[in-house]
C-alpha atoms as a PDB file:
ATOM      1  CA  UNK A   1     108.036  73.858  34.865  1.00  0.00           C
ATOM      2  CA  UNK A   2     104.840  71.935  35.870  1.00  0.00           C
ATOM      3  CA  UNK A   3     101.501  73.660  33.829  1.00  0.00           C
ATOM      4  CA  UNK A   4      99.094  74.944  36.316  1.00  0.00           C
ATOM      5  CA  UNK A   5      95.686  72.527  36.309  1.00  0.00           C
ATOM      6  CA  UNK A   6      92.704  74.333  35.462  1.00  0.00           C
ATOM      7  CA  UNK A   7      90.547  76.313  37.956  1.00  0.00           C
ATOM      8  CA  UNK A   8      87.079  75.598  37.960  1.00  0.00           C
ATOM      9  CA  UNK A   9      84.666  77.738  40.218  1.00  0.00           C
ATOM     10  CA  UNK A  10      81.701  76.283  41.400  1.00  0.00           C
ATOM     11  CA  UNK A  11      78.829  78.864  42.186  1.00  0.00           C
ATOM     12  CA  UNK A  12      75.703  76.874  44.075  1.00  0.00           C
ATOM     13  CA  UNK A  13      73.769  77.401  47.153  1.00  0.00           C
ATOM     14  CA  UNK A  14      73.301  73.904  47.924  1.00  0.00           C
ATOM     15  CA  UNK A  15      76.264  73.040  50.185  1.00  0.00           C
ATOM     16  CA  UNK A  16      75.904  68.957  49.491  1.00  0.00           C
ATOM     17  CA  UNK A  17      75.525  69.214  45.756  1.00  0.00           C
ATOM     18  CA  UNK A  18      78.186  72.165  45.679  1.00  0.00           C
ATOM     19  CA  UNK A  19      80.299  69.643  47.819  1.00  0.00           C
ATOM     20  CA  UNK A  20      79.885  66.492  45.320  1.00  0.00           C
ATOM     21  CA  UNK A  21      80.654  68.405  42.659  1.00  0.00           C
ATOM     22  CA  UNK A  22      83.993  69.929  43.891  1.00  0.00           C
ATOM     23  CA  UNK A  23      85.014  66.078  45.134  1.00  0.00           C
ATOM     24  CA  UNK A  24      84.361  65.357  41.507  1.00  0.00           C
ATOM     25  CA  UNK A  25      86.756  67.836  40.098  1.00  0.00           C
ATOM     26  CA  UNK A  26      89.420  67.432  42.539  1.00  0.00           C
ATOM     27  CA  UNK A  27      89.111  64.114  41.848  1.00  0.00           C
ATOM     28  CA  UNK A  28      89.600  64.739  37.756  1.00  0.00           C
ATOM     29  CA  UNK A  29      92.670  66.791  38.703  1.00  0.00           C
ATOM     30  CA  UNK A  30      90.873  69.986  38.745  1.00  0.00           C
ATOM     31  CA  UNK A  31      91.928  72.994  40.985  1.00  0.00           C
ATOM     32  CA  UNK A  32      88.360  74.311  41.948  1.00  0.00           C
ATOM     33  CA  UNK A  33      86.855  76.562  44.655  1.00  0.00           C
ATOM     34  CA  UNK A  34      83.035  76.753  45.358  1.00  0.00           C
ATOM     35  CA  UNK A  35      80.655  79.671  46.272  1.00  0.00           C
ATOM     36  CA  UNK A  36      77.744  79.420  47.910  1.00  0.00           C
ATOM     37  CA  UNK A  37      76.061  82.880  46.463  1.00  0.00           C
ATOM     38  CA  UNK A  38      76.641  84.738  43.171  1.00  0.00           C
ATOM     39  CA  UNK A  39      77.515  87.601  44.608  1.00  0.00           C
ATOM     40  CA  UNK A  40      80.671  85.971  46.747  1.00  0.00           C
ATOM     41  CA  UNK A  41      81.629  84.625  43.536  1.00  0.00           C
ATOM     42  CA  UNK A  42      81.710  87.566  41.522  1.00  0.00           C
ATOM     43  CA  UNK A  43      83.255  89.349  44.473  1.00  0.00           C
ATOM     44  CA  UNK A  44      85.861  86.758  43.673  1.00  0.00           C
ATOM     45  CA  UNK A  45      86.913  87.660  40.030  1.00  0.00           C
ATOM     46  CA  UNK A  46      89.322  90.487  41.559  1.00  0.00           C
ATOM     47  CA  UNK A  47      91.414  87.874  43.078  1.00  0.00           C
ATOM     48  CA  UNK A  48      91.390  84.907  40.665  1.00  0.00           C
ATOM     49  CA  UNK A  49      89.624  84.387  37.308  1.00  0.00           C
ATOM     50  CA  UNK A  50      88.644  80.812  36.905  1.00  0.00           C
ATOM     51  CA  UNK A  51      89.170  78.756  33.631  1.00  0.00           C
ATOM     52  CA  UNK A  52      85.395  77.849  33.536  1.00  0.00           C
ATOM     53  CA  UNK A  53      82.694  78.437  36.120  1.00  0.00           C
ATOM     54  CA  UNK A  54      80.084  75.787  36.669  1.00  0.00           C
ATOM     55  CA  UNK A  55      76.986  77.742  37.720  1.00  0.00           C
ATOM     56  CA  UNK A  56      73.649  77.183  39.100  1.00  0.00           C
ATOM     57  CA  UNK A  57      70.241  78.706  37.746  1.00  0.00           C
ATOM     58  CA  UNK A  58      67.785  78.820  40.385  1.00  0.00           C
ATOM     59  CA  UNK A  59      69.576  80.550  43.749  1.00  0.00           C
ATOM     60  CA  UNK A  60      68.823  82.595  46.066  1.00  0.00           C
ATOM     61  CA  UNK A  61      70.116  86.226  45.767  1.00  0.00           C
ATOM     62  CA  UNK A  62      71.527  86.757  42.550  1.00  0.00           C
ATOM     63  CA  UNK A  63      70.430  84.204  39.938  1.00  0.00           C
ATOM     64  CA  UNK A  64      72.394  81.936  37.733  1.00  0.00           C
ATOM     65  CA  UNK A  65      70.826  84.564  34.592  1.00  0.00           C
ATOM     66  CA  UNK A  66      71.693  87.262  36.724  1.00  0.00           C
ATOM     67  CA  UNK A  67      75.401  86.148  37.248  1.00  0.00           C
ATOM     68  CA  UNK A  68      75.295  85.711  33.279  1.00  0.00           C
ATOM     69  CA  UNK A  69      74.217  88.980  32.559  1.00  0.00           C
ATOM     70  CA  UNK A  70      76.540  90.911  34.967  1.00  0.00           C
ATOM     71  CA  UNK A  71      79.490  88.384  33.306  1.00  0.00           C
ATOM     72  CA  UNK A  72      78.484  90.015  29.939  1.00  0.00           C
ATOM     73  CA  UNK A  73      78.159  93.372  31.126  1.00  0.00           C
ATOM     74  CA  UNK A  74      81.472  92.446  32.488  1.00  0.00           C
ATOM     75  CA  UNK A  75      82.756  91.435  28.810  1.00  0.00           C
ATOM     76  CA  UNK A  76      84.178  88.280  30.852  1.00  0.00           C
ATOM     77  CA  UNK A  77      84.673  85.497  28.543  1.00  0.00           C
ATOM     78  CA  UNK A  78      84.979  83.006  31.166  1.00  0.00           C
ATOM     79  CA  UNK A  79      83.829  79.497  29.948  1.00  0.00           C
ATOM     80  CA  UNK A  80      80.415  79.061  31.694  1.00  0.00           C
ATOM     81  CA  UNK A  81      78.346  75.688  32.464  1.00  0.00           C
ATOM     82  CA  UNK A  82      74.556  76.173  33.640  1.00  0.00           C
ATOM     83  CA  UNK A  83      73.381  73.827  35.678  1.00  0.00           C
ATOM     84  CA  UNK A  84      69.480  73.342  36.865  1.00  0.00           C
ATOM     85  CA  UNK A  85      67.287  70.946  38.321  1.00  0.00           C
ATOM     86  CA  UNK A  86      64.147  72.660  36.690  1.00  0.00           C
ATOM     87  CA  UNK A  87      64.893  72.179  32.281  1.00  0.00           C
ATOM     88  CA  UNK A  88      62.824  75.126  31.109  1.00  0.00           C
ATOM     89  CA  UNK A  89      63.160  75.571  27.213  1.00  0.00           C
ATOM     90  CA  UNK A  90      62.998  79.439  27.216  1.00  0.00           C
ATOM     91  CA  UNK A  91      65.302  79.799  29.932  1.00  0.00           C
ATOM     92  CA  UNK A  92      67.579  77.055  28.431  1.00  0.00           C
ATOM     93  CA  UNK A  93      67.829  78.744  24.574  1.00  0.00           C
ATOM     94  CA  UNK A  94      68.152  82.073  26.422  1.00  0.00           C
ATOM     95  CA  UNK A  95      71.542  80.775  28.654  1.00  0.00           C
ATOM     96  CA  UNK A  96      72.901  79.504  25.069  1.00  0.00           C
ATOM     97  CA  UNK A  97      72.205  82.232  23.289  1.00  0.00           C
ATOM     98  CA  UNK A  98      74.394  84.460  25.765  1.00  0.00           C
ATOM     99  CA  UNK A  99      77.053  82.118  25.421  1.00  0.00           C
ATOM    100  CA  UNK A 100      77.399  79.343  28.165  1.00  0.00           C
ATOM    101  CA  UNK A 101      79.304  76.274  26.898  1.00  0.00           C
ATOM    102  CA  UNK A 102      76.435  73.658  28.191  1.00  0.00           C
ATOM    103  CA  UNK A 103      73.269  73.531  30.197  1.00  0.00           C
ATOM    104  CA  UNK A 104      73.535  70.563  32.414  1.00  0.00           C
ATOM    105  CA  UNK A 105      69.916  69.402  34.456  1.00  0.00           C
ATOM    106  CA  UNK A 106      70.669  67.979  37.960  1.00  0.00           C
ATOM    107  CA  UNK A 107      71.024  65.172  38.977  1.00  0.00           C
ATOM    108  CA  UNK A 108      74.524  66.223  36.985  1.00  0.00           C
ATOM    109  CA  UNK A 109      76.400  62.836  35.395  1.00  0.00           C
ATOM    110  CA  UNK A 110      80.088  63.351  36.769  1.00  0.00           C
ATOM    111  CA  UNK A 111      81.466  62.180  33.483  1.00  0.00           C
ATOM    112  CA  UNK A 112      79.448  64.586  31.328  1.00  0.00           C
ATOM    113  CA  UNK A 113      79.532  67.367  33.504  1.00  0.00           C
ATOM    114  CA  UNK A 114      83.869  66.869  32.959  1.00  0.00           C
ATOM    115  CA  UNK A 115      83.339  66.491  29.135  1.00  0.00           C
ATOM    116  CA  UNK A 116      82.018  69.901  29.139  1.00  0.00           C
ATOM    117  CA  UNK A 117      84.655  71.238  31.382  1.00  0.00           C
ATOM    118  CA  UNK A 118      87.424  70.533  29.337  1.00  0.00           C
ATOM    119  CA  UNK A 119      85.406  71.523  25.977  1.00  0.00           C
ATOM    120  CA  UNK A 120      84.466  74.809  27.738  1.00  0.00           C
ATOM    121  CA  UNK A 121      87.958  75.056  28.302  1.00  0.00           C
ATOM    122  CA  UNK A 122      89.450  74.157  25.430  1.00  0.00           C
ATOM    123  CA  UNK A 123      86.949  75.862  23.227  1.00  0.00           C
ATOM    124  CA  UNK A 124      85.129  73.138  21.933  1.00  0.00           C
ATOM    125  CA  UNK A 125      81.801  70.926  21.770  1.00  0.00           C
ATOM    126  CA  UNK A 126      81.612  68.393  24.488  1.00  0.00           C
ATOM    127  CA  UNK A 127      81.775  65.227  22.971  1.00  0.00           C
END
């Protein structure tokens, strides 16, 4: 029996970024689906619990933070990845401290951004 590939769901409401990114993983032999809201995504979970969730900060609606927070409130322990075009130090030790995996600033390198996919998945540091 053939092991399932990893799902990967990417929450951001950019279409062309949220786009490249989900080329990227198919092309690393990810399984992945994209939202373009946090709420779709969370709407989601009931159906399908990804492996790791690559998420944006700064969205309209519901927040990157605010996905985070309901996640926790959740007691989800799905892998998370925050990504941002806009580094703020506060925001960045705050994402950590709740327990995302990484915190990624866009423009996103496709090589790093995997790295931390599989070490979110796996449980470990990106190297």
């Amino acid at each position: 029996m053939e092991k399932a590939r990893p799902f990967v769901a990417v929450v951001d409401d950019e279409d062309s970024v949220r786009s490249a990114l989900l080329r990227l993983l198919r092309a690393s032999a990810l399984d992945c689906e994209g939202f373009a809201s946090g709420e779709a995504f969370l709407a989601s979970l009931e159906a399908r619990r990804p492996d790791c969730l690559v998420l944006d900060l700064q969205m309209a609606g519901l927040t990157g933070r605010d996905v985070q927070r309901q996640l926790i409130g959740l007691q989800s322990r799905i892998p998370l990845i925050m990504i941002t075009a806009h580094d703020e130090p506060t925001i960045r030790e705050q994402c950590l401290a709740d327990g995302a995996s990484a915190y990624l600033r866009k423009p996103l390198r496709g090589d790093l951004l995997i790295r931390s996919i599989q070490a979110a998945i796996h449980g470990a540091a990106p190297r």
